[in-house]
PDB file of N, CA and C in Angstrom:
ATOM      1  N   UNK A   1      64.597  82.375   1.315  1.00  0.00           N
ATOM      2  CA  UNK A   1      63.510  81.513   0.878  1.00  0.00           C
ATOM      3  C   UNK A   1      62.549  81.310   2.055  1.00  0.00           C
ATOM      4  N   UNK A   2      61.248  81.181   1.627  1.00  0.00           N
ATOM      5  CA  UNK A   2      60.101  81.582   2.949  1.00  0.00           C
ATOM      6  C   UNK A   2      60.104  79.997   2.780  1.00  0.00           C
ATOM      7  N   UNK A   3      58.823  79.274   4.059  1.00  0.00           N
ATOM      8  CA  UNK A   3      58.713  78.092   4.467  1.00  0.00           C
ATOM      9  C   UNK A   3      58.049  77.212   3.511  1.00  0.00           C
ATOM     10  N   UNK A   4      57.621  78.355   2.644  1.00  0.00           N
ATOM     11  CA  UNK A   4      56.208  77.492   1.464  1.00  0.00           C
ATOM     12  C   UNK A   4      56.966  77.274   0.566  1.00  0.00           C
ATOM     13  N   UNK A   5      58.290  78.233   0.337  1.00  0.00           N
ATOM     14  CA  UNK A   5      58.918  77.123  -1.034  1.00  0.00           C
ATOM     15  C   UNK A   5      59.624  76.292  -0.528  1.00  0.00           C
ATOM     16  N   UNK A   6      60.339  75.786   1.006  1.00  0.00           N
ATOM     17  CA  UNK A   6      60.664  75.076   1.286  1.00  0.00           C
ATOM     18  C   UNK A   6      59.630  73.573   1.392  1.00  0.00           C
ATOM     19  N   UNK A   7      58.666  73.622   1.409  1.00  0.00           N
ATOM     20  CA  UNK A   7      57.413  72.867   1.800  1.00  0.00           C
ATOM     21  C   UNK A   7      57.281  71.833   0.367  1.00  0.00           C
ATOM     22  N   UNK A   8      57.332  72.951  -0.576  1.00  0.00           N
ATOM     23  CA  UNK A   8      56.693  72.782  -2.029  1.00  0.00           C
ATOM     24  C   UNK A   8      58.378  72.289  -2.425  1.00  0.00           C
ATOM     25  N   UNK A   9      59.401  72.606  -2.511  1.00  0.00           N
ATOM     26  CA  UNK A   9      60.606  71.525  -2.934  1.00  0.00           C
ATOM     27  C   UNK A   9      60.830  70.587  -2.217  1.00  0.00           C
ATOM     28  N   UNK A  10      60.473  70.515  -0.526  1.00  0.00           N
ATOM     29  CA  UNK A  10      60.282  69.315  -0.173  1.00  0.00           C
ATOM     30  C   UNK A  10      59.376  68.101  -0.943  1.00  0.00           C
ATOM     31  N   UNK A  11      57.944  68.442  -1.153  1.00  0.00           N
ATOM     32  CA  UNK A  11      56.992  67.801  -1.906  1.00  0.00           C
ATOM     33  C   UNK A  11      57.513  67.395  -2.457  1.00  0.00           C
ATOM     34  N   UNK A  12      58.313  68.127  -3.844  1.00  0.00           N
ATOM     35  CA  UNK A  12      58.415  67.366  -5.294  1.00  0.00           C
ATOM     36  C   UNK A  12      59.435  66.726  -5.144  1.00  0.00           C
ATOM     37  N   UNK A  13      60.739  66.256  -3.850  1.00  0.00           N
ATOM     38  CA  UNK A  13      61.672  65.664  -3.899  1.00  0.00           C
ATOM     39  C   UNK A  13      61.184  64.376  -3.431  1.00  0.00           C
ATOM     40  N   UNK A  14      60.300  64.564  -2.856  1.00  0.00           N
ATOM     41  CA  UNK A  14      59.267  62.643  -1.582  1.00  0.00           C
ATOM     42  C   UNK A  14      58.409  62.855  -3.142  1.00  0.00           C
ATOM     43  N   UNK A  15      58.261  63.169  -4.013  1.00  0.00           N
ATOM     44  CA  UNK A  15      57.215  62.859  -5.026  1.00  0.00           C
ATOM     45  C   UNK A  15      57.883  61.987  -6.093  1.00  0.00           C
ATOM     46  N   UNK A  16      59.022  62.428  -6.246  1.00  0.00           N
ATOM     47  CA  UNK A  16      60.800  62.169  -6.977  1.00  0.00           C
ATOM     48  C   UNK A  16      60.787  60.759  -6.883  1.00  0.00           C
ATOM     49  N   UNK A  17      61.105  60.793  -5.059  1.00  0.00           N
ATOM     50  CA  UNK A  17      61.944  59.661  -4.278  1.00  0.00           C
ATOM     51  C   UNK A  17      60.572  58.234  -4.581  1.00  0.00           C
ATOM     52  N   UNK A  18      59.302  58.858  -4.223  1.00  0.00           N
ATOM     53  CA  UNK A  18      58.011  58.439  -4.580  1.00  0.00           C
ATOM     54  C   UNK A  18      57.900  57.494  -5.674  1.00  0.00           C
ATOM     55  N   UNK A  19      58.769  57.974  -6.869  1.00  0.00           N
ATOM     56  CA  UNK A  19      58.400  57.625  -8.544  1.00  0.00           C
ATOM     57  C   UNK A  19      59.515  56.839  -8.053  1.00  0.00           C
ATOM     58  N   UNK A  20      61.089  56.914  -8.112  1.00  0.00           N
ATOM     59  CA  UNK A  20      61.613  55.538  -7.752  1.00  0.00           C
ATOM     60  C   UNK A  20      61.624  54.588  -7.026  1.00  0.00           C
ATOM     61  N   UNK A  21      61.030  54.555  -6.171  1.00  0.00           N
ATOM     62  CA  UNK A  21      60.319  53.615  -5.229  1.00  0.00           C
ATOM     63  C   UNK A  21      59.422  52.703  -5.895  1.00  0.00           C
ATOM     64  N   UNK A  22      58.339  53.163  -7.019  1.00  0.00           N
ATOM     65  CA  UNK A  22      57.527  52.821  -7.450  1.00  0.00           C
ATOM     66  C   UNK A  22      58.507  51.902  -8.595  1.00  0.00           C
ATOM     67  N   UNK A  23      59.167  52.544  -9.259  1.00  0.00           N
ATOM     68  CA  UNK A  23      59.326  51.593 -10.353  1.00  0.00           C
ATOM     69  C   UNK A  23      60.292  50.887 -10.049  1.00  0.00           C
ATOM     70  N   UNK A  24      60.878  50.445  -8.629  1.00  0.00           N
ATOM     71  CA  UNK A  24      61.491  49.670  -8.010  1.00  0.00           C
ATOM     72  C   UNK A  24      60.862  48.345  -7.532  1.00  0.00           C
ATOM     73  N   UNK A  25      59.855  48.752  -7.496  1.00  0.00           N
ATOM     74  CA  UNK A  25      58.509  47.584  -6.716  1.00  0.00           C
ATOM     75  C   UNK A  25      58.524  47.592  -5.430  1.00  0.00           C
ATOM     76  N   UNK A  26      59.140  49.221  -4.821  1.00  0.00           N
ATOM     77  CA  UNK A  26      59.447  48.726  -3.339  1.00  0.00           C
ATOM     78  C   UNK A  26      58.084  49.082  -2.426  1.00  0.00           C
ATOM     79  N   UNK A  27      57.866  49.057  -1.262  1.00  0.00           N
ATOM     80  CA  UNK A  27      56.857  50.029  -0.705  1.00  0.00           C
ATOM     81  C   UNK A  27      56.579  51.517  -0.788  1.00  0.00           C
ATOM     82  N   UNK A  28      55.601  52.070  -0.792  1.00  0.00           N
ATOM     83  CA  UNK A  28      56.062  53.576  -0.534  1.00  0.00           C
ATOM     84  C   UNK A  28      55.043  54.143   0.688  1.00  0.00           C
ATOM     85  N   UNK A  29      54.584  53.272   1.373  1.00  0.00           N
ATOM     86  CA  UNK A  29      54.512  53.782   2.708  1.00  0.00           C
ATOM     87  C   UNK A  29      54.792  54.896   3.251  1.00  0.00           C
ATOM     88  N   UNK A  30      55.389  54.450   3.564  1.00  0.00           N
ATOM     89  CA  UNK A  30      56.462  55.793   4.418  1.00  0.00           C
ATOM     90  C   UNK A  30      56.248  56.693   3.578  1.00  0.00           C
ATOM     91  N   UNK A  31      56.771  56.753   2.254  1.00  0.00           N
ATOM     92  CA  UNK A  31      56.617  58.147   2.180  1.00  0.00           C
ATOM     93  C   UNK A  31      55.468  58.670   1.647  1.00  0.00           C
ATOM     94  N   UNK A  32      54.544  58.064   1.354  1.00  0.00           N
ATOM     95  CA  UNK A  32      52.905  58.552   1.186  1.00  0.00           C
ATOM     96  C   UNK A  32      52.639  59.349   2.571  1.00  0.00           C
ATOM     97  N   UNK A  33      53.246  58.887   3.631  1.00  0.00           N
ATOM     98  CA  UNK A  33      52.910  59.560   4.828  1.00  0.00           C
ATOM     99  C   UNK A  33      53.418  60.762   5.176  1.00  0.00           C
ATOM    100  N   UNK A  34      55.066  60.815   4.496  1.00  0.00           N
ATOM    101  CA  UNK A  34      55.254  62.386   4.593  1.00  0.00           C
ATOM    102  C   UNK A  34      54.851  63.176   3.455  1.00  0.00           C
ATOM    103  N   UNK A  35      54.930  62.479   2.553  1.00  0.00           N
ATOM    104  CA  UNK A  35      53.860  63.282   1.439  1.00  0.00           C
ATOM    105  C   UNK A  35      52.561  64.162   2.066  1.00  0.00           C
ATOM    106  N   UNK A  36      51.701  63.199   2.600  1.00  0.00           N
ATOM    107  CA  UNK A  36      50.774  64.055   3.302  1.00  0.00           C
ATOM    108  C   UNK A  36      50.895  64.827   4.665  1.00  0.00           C
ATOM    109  N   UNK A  37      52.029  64.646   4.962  1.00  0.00           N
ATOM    110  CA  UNK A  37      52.198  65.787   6.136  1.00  0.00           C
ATOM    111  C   UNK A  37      52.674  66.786   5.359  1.00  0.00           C
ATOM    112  N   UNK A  38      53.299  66.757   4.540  1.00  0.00           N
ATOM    113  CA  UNK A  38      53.502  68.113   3.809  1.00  0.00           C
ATOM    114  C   UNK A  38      53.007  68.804   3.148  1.00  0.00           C
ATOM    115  N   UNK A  39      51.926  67.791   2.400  1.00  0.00           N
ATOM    116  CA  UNK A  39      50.391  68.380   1.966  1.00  0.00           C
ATOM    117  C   UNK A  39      49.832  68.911   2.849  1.00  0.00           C
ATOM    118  N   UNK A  40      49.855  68.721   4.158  1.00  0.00           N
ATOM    119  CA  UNK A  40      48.725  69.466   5.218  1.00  0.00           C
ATOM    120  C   UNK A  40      49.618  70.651   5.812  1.00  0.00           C
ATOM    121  N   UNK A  41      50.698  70.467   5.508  1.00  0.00           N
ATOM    122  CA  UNK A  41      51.170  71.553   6.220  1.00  0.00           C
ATOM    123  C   UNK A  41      51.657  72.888   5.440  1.00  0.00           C
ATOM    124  N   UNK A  42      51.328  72.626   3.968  1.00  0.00           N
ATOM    125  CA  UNK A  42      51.273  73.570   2.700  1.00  0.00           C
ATOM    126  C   UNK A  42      49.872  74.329   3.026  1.00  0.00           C
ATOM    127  N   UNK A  43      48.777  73.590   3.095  1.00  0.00           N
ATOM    128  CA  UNK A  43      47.714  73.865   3.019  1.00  0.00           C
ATOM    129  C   UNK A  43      47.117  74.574   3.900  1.00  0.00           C
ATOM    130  N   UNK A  44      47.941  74.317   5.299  1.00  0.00           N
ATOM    131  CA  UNK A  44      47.383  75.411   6.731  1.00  0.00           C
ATOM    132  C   UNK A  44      48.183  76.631   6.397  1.00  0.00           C
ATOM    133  N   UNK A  45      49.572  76.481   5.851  1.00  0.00           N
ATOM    134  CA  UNK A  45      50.266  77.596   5.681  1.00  0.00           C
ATOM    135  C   UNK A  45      49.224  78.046   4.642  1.00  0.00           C
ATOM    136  N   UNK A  46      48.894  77.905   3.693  1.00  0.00           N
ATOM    137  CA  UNK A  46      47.848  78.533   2.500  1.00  0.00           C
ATOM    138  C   UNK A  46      46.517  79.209   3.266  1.00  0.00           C
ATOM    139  N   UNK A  47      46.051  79.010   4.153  1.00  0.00           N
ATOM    140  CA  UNK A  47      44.831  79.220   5.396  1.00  0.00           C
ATOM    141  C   UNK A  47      45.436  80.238   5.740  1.00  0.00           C
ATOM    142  N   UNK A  48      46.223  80.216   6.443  1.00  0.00           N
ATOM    143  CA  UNK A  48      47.099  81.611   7.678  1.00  0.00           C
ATOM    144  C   UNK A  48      47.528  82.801   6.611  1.00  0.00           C
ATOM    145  N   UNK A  49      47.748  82.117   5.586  1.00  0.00           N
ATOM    146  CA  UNK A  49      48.236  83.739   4.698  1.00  0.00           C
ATOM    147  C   UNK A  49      46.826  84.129   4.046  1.00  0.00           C
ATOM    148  N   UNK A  50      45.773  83.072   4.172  1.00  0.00           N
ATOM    149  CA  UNK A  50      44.569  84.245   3.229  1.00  0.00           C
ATOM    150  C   UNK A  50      44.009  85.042   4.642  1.00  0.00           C
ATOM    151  N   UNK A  51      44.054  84.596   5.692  1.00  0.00           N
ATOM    152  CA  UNK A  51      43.434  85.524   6.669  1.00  0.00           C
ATOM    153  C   UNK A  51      43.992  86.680   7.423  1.00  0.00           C
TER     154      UNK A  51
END
């Protein structure tokens, strides 16, 4: 398995963890923040493979 499907099942598991958090009433801080590190780091990997 290459780094981008690791990236992209990371995502949808902090997206997962994300939705029970939410209907917990807890914060989701934190993980909005690795959410978007993993969004940015999908997205440079998406950059480096079109060039």
């Amino acid at each position: 398995m290459d780094k981008k499907d690791e990236l992209e099942k990371r995502l949808i598991n902090l997206k997962l963890e994300k939705r029970q958090l939410l209907l917990s009433g807890k914060n989701t801080n934190r993980i909005d923040e690795l959410i978007k590190e993993v969004e940015d780091e999908l997205k440079e990997k998406q950059y480096t493979e079109e060039n």
